[in-house]
C-alpha atoms as a PDB file:
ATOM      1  CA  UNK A   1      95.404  97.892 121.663  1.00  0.00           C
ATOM      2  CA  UNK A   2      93.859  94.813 122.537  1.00  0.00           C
ATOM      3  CA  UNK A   3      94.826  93.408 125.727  1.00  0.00           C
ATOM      4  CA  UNK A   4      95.480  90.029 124.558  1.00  0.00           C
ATOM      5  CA  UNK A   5      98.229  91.583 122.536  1.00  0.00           C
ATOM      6  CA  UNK A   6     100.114  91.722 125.654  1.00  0.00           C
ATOM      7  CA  UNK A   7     102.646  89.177 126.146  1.00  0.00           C
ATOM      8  CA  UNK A   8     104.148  88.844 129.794  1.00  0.00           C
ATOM      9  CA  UNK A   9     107.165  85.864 130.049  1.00  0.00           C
ATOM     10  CA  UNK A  10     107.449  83.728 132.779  1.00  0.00           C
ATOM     11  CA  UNK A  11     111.027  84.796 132.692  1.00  0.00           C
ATOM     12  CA  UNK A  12     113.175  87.850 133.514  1.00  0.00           C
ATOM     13  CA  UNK A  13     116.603  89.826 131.875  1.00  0.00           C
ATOM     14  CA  UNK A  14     119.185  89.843 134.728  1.00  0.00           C
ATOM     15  CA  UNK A  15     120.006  93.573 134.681  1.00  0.00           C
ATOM     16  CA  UNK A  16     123.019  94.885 135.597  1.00  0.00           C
ATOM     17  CA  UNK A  17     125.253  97.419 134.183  1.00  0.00           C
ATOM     18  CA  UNK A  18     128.740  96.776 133.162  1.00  0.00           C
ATOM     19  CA  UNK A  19     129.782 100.862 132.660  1.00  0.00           C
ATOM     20  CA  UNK A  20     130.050 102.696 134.886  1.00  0.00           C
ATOM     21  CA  UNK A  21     126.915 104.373 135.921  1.00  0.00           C
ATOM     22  CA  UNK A  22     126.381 108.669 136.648  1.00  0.00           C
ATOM     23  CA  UNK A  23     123.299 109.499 137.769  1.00  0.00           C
ATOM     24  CA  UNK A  24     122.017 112.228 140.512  1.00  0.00           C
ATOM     25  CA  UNK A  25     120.759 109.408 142.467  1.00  0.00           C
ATOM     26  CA  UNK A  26     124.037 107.813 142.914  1.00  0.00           C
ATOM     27  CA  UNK A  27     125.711 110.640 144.209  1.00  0.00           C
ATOM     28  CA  UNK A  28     123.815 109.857 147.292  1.00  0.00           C
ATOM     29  CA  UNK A  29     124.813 106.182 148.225  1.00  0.00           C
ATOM     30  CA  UNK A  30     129.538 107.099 147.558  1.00  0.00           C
ATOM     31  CA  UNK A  31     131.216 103.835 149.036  1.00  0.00           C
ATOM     32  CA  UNK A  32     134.450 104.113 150.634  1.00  0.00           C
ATOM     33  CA  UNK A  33     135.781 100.987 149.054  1.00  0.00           C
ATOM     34  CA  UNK A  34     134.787 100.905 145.651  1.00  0.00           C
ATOM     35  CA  UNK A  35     133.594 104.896 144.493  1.00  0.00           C
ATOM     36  CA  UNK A  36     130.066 106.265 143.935  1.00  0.00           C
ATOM     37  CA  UNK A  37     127.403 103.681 143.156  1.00  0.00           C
ATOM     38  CA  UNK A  38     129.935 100.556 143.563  1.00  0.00           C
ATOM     39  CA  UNK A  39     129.171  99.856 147.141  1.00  0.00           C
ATOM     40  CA  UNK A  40     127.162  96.772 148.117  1.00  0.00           C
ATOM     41  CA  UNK A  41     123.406  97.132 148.774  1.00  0.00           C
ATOM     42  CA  UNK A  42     122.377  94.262 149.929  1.00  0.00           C
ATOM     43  CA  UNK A  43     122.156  90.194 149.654  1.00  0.00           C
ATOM     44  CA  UNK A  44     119.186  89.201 148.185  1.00  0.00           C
ATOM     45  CA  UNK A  45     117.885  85.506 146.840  1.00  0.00           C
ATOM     46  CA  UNK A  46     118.819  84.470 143.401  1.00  0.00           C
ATOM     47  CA  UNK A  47     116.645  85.332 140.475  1.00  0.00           C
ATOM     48  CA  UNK A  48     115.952  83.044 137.388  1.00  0.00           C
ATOM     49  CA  UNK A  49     118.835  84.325 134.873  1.00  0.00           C
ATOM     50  CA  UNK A  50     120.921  86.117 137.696  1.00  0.00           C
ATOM     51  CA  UNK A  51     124.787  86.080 136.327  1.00  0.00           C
ATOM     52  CA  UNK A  52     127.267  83.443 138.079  1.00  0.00           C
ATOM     53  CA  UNK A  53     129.674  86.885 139.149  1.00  0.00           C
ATOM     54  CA  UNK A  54     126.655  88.180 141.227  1.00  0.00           C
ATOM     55  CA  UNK A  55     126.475  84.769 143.189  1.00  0.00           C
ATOM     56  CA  UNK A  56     127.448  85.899 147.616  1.00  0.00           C
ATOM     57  CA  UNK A  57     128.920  82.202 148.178  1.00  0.00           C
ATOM     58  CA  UNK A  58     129.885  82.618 151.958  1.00  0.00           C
ATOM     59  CA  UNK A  59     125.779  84.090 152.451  1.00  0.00           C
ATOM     60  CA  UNK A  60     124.499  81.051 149.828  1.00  0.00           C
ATOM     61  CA  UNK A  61     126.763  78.576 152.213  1.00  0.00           C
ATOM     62  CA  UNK A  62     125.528  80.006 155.615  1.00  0.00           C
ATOM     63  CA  UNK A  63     121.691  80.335 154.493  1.00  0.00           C
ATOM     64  CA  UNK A  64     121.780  76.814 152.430  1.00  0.00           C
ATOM     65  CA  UNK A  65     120.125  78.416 149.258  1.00  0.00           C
ATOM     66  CA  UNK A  66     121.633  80.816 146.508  1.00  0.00           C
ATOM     67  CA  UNK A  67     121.905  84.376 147.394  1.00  0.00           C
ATOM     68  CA  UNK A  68     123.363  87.040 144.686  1.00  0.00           C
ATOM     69  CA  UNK A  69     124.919  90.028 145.916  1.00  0.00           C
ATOM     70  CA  UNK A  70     123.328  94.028 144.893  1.00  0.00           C
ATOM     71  CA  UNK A  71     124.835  96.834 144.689  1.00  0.00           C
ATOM     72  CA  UNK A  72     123.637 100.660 144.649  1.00  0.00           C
ATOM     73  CA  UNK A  73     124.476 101.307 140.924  1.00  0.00           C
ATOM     74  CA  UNK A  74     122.400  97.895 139.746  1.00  0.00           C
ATOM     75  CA  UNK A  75     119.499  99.381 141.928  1.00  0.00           C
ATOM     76  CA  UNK A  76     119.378 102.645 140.270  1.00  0.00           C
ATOM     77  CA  UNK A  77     120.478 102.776 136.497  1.00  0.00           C
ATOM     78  CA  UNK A  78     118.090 103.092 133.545  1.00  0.00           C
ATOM     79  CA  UNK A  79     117.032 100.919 130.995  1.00  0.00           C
ATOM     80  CA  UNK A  80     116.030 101.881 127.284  1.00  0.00           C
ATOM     81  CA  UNK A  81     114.671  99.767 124.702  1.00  0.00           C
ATOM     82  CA  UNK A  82     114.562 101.100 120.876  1.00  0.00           C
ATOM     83  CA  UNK A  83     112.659  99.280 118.287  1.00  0.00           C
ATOM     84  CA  UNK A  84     113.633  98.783 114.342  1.00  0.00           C
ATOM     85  CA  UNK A  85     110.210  99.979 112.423  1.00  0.00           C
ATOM     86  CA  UNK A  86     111.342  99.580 109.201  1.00  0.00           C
ATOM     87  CA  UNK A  87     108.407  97.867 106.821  1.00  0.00           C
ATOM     88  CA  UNK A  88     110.351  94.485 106.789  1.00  0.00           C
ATOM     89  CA  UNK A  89     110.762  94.343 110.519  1.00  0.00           C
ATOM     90  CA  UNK A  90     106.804  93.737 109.794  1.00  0.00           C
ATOM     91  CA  UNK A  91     107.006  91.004 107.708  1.00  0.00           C
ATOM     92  CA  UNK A  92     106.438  87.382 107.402  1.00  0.00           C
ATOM     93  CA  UNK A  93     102.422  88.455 109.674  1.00  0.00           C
ATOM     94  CA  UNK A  94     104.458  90.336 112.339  1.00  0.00           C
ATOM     95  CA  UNK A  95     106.019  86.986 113.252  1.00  0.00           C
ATOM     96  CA  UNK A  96     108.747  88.988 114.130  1.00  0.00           C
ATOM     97  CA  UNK A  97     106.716  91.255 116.698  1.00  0.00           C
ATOM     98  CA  UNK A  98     106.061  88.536 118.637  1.00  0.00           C
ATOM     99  CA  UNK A  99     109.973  87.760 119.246  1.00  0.00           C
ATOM    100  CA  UNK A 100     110.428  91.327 119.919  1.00  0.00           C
ATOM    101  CA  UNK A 101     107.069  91.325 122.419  1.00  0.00           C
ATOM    102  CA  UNK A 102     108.546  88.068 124.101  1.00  0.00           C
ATOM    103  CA  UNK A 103     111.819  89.613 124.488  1.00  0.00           C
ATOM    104  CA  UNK A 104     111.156  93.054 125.430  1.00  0.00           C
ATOM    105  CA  UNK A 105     108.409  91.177 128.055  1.00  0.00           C
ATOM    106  CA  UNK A 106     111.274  89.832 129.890  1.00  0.00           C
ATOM    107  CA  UNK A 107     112.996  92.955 129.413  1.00  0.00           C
ATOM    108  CA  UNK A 108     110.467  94.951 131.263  1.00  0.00           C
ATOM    109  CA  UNK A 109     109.972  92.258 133.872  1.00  0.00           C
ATOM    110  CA  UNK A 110     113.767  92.486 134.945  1.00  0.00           C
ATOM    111  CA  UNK A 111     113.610  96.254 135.178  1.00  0.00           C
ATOM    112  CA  UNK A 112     109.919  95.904 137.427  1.00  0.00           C
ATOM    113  CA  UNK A 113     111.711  92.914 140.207  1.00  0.00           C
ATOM    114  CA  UNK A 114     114.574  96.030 140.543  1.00  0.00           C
ATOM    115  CA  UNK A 115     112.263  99.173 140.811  1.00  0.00           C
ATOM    116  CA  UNK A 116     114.407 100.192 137.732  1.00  0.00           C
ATOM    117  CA  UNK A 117     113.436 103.276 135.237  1.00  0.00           C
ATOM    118  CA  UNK A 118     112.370 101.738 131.889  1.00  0.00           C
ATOM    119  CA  UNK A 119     112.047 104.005 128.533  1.00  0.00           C
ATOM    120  CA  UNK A 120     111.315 103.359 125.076  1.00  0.00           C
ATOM    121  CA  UNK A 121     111.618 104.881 121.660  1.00  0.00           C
ATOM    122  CA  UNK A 122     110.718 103.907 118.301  1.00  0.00           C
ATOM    123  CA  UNK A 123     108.863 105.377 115.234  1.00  0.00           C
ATOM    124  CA  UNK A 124     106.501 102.891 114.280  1.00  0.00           C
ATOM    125  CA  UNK A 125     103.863 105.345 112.685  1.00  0.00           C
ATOM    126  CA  UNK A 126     106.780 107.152 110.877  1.00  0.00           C
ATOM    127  CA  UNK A 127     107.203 110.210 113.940  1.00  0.00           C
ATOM    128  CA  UNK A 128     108.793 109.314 117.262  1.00  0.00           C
ATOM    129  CA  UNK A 129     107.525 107.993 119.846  1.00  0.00           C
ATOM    130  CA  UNK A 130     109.377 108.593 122.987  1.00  0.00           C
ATOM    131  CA  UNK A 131     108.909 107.355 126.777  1.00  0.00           C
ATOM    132  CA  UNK A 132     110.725 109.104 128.799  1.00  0.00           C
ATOM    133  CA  UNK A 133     112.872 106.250 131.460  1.00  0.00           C
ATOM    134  CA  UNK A 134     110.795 106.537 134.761  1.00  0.00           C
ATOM    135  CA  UNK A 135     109.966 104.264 137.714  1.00  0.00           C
ATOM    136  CA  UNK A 136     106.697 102.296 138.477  1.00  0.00           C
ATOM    137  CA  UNK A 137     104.373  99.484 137.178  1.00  0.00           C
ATOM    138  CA  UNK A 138     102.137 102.040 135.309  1.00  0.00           C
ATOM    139  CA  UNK A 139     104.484 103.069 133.249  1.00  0.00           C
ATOM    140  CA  UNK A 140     106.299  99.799 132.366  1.00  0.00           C
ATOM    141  CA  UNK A 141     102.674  98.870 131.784  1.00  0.00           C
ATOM    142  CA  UNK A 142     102.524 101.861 129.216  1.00  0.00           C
ATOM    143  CA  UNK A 143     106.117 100.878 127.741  1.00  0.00           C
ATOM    144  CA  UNK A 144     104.338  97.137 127.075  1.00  0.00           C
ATOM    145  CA  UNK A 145     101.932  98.465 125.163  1.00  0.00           C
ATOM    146  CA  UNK A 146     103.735 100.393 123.438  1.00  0.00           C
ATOM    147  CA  UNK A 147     105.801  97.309 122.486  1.00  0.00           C
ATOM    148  CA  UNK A 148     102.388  95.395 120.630  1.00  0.00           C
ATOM    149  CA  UNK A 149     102.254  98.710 118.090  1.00  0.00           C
ATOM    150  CA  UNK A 150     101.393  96.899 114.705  1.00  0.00           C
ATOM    151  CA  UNK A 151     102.265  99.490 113.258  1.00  0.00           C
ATOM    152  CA  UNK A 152     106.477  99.491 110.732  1.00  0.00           C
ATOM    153  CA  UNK A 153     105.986 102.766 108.977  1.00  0.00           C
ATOM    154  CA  UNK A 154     109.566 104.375 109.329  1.00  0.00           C
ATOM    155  CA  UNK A 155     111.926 105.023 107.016  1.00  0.00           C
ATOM    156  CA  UNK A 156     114.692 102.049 106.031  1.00  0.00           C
ATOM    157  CA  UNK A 157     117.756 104.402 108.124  1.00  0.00           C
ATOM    158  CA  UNK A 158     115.449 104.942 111.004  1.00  0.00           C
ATOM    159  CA  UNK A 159     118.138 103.339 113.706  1.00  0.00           C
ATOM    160  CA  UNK A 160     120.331 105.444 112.308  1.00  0.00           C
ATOM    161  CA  UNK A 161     118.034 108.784 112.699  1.00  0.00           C
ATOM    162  CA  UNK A 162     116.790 107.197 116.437  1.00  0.00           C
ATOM    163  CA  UNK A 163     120.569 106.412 117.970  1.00  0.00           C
ATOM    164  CA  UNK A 164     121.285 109.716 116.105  1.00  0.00           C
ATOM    165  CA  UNK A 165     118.150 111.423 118.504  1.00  0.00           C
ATOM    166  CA  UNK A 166     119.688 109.741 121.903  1.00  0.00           C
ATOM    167  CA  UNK A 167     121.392 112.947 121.963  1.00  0.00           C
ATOM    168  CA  UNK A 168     119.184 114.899 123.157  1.00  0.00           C
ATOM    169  CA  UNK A 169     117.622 113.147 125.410  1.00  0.00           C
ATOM    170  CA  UNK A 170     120.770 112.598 127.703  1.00  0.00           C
ATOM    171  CA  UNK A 171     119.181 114.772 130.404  1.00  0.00           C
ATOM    172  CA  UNK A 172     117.087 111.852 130.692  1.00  0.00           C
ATOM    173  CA  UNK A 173     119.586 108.976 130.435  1.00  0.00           C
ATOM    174  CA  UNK A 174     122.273 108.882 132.291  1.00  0.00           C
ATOM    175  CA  UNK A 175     125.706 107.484 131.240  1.00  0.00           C
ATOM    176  CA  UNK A 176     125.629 103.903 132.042  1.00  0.00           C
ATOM    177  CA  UNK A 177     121.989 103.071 130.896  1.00  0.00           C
ATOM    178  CA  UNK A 178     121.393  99.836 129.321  1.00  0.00           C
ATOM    179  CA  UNK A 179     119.942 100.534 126.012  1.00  0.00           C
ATOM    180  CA  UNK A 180     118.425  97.494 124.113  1.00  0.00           C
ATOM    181  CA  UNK A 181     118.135  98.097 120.326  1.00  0.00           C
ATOM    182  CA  UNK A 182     115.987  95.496 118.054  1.00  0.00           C
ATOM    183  CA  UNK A 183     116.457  95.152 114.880  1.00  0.00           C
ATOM    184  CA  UNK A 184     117.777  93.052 111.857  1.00  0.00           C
ATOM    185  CA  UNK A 185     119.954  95.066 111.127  1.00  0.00           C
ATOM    186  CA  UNK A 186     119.427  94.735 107.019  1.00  0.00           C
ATOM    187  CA  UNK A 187     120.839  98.684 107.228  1.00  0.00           C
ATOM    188  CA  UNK A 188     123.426  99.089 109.760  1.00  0.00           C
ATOM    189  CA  UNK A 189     124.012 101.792 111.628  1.00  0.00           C
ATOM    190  CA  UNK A 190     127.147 103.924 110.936  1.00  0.00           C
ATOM    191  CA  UNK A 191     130.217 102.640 112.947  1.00  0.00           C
ATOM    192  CA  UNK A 192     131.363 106.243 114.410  1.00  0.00           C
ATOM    193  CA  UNK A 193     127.661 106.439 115.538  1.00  0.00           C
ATOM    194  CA  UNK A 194     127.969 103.139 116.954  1.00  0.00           C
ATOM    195  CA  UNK A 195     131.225 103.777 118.785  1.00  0.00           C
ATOM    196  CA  UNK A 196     129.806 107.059 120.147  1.00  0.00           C
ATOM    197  CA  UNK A 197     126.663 105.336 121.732  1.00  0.00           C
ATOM    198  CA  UNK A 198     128.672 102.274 122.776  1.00  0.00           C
ATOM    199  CA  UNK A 199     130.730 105.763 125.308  1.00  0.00           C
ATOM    200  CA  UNK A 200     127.194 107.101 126.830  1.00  0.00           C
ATOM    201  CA  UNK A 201     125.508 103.524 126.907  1.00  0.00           C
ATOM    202  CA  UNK A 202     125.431 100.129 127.967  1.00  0.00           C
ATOM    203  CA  UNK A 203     124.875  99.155 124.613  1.00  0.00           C
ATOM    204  CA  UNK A 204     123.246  95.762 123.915  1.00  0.00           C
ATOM    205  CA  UNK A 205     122.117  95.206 120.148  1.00  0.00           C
ATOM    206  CA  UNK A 206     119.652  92.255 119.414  1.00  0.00           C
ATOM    207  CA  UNK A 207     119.625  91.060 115.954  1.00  0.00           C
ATOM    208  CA  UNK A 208     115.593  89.958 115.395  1.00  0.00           C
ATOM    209  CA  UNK A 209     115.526  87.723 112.058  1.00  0.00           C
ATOM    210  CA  UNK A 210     113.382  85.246 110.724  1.00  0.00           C
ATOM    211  CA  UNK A 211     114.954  81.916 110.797  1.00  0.00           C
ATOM    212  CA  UNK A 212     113.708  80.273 108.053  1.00  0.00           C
ATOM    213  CA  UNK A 213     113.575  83.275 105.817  1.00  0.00           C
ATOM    214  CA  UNK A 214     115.946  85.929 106.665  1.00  0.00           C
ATOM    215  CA  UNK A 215     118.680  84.142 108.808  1.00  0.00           C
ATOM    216  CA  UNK A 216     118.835  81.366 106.281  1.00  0.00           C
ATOM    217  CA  UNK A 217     116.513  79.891 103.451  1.00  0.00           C
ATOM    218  CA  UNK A 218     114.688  76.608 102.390  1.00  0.00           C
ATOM    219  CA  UNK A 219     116.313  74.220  99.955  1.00  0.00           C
ATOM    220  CA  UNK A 220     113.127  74.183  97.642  1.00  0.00           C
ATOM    221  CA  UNK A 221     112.714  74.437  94.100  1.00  0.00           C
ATOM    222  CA  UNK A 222     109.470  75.375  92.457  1.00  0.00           C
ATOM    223  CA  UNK A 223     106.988  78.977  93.001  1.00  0.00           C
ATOM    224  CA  UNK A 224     106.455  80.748  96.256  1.00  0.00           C
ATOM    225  CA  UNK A 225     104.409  83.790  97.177  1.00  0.00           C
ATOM    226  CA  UNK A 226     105.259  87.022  99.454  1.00  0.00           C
ATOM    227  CA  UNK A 227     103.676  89.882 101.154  1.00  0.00           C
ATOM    228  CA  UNK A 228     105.308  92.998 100.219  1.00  0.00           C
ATOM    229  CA  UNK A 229     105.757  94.259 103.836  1.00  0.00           C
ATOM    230  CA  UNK A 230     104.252  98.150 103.286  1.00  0.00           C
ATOM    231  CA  UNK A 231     101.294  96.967 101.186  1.00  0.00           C
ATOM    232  CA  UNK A 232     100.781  93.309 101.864  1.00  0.00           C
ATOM    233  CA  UNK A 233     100.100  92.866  98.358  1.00  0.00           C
ATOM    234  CA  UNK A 234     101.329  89.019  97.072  1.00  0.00           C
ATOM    235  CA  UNK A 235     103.955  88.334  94.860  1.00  0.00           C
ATOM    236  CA  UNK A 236     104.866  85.089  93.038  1.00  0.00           C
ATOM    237  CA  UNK A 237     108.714  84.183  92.657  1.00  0.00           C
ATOM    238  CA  UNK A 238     110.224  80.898  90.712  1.00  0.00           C
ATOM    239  CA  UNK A 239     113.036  79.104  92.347  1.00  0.00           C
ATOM    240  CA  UNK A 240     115.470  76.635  91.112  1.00  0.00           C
ATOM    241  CA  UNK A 241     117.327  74.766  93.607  1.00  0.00           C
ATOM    242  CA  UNK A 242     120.623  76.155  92.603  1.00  0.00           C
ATOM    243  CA  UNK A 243     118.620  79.887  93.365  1.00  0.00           C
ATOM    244  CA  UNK A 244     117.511  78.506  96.667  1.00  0.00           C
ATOM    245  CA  UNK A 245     121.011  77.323  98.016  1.00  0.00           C
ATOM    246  CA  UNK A 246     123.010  80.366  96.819  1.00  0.00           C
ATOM    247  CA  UNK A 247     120.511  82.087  98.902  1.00  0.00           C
ATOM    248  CA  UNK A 248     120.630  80.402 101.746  1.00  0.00           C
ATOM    249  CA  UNK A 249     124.285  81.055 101.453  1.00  0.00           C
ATOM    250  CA  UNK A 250     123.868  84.952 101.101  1.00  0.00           C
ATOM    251  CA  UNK A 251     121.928  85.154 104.164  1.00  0.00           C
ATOM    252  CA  UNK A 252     123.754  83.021 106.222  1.00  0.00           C
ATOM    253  CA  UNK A 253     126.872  85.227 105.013  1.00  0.00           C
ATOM    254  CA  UNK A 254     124.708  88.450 105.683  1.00  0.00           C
ATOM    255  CA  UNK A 255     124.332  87.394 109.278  1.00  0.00           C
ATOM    256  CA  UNK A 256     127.915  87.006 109.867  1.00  0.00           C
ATOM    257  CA  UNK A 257     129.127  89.996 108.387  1.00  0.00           C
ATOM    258  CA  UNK A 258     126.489  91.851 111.145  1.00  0.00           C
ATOM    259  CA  UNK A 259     127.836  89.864 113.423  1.00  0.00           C
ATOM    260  CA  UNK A 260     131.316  90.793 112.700  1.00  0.00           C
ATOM    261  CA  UNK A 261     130.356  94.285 112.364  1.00  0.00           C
ATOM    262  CA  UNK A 262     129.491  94.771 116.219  1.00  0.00           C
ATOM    263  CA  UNK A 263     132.199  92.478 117.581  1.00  0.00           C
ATOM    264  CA  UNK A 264     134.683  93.935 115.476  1.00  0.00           C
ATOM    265  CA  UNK A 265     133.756  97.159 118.231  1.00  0.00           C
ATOM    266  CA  UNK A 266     133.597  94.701 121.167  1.00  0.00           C
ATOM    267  CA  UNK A 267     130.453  94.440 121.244  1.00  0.00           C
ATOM    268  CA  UNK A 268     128.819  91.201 121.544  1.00  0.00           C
ATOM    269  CA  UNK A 269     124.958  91.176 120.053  1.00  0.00           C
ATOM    270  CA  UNK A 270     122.228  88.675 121.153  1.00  0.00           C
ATOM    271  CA  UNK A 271     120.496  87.035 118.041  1.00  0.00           C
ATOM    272  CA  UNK A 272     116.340  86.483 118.296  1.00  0.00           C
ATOM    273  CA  UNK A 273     115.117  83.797 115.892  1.00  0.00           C
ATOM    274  CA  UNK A 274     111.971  82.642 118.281  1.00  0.00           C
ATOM    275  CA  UNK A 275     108.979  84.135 120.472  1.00  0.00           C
ATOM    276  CA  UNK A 276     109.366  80.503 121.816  1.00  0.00           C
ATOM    277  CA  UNK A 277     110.040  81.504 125.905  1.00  0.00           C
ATOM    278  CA  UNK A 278     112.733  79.088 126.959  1.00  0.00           C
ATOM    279  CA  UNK A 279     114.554  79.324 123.486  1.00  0.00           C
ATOM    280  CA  UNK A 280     114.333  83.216 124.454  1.00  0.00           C
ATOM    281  CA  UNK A 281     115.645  82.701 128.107  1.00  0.00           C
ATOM    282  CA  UNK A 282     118.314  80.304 127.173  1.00  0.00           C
ATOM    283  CA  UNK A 283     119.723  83.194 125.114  1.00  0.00           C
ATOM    284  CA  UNK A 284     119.580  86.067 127.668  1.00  0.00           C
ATOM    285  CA  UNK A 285     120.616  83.617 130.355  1.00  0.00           C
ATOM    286  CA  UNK A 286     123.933  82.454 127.965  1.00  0.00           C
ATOM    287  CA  UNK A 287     124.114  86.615 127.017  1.00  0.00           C
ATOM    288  CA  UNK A 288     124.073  87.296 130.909  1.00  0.00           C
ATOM    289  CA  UNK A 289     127.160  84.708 131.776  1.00  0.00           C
ATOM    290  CA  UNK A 290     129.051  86.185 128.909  1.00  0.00           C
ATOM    291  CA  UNK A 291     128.912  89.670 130.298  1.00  0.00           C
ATOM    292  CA  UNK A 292     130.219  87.970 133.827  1.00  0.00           C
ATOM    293  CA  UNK A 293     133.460  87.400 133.147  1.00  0.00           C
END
């Protein structure tokens, strides 16, 4: 890995769980008023993309600048982030690595300003590849890297096999962790897998498509070439305008349905069509006052 492949936003993910979190760890800090975990840390200043619920008004109106309030269970859940490496997630001269790199960036960033313990998982060489949530810049420097792999060997199902494997690593996650999925979710995952994961985890799915060419498509008509995502060999394809529009339509539709899919479980997904940074922290930020109320 090069070290320019590296991509560090000027932004962080406001972390904080909405389950309720178990870990050893938490057994230490039980509050009287609220149960084990729930009892307030500390006041510290606002963050860029802190939520509006974590906002301490009486400190932010007695210190004259915003102050968010932290409690033990925000300081000391994990966070897991599990990458799509499908060939097509590939595509389009990994154009679509560099939304997940931007994302995940942030991601990682959030987890460092809390001291939180960051994992990863994905099977971008066709075998898993798993880092196991722990604390510490060196190892959210190793989970970065691991985020630039070029590499989308797995099989088409492998979210499916990889939410599937978050079973046995449970010893290392406890219930409560924020796990961050990235895919485009072409093949979705079964539901009862979904529903089982969405029980153990604070389970946030981001749907990574190209805008131009998955998420929609160009009113054209005429000849247009394509890498074939495994063996970047081209391919030529005629279309008419009618063949243009009724695809734009099926993808649009497409995107929808997934949509549908995961809210029809409660479950509100965060769509990445950009590596552009305040596109990408105008999402999370509008994602993080969602999960407020």
């Amino acid at each position: 890995m090069d070290i320019k492949d590296l991509i560090i936003p000027d932004f962080s993910v406001d972390l904080f769980p909405t389950l309720k979190v178990y870990s050893n760890a938490l057994g230490q800090w039980e509050s009287v008023y609220r149960g084990d975990g729930y009892g307030l840390a500390g006041i510290r200043h606002h963050q860029s993309g802190d939520g509006i619920r974590r906002i301490a008004w009486k400190a932010t109106a007695k210190r004259g600048e915003l102050m968010v309030r932290e409690t033990y269970s925000e300081r000391s859940f994990s966070v897991l982030i599990v990458v799509d490496r499908s060939p097509r997630m590939g595509a389009y001269d990994l154009e679509k690595l560099l939304f997940i790199k931007t994302a995940t960036g942030a991601i990682i960033n959030g987890a460092q300003s809390r001291n939180l313990a960051l994992g990863f998982l994905d099977w971008a060489k066709g075998k898993e590849h798993y880092r196991r949530p722990q604390e510490g810049h060196a190892h959210a420097f190793k989970v970065r890297k691991s985020t630039t792999n070029r590499n989308f060997l797995a099989v088409d199902d492998n979210v499916n096999l990889q939410l599937t494997r978050l079973k046995d690593f449970k010893k290392h996650l406890p219930k409560g962790t924020m796990l961050f999925l990235f895919s485009d979710f072409f093949v979705l995952p079964a539901e009862e897998l979904i529903i089982e994961i969405a029980k153990s985890f604070d389970f946030h799915p981001v749907i990574v498509q190209h805008p131009i060419w998955e998420k929609d498509f160009p009113e054209i008509e005429g000849t247009l070439s394509f890498a074939e995502p495994l063996t970047n060999e081209i391919a030529e394809a005629f279309f008419t305008l009618n063949q243009s529009r009724s695809l734009a339509k099926k993808h649009r539709q497409r995107y929808a349905d997934i949509v549908s899919f995961f809210e029809s479980m409660e479950i509100n997904p965060i769509t990445l069509t950009t590596s552009d940074e305040a596109e990408c922290e105008r999402s999370f930020a509008f994602w993080s006052n969602e999960r407020s109320f």
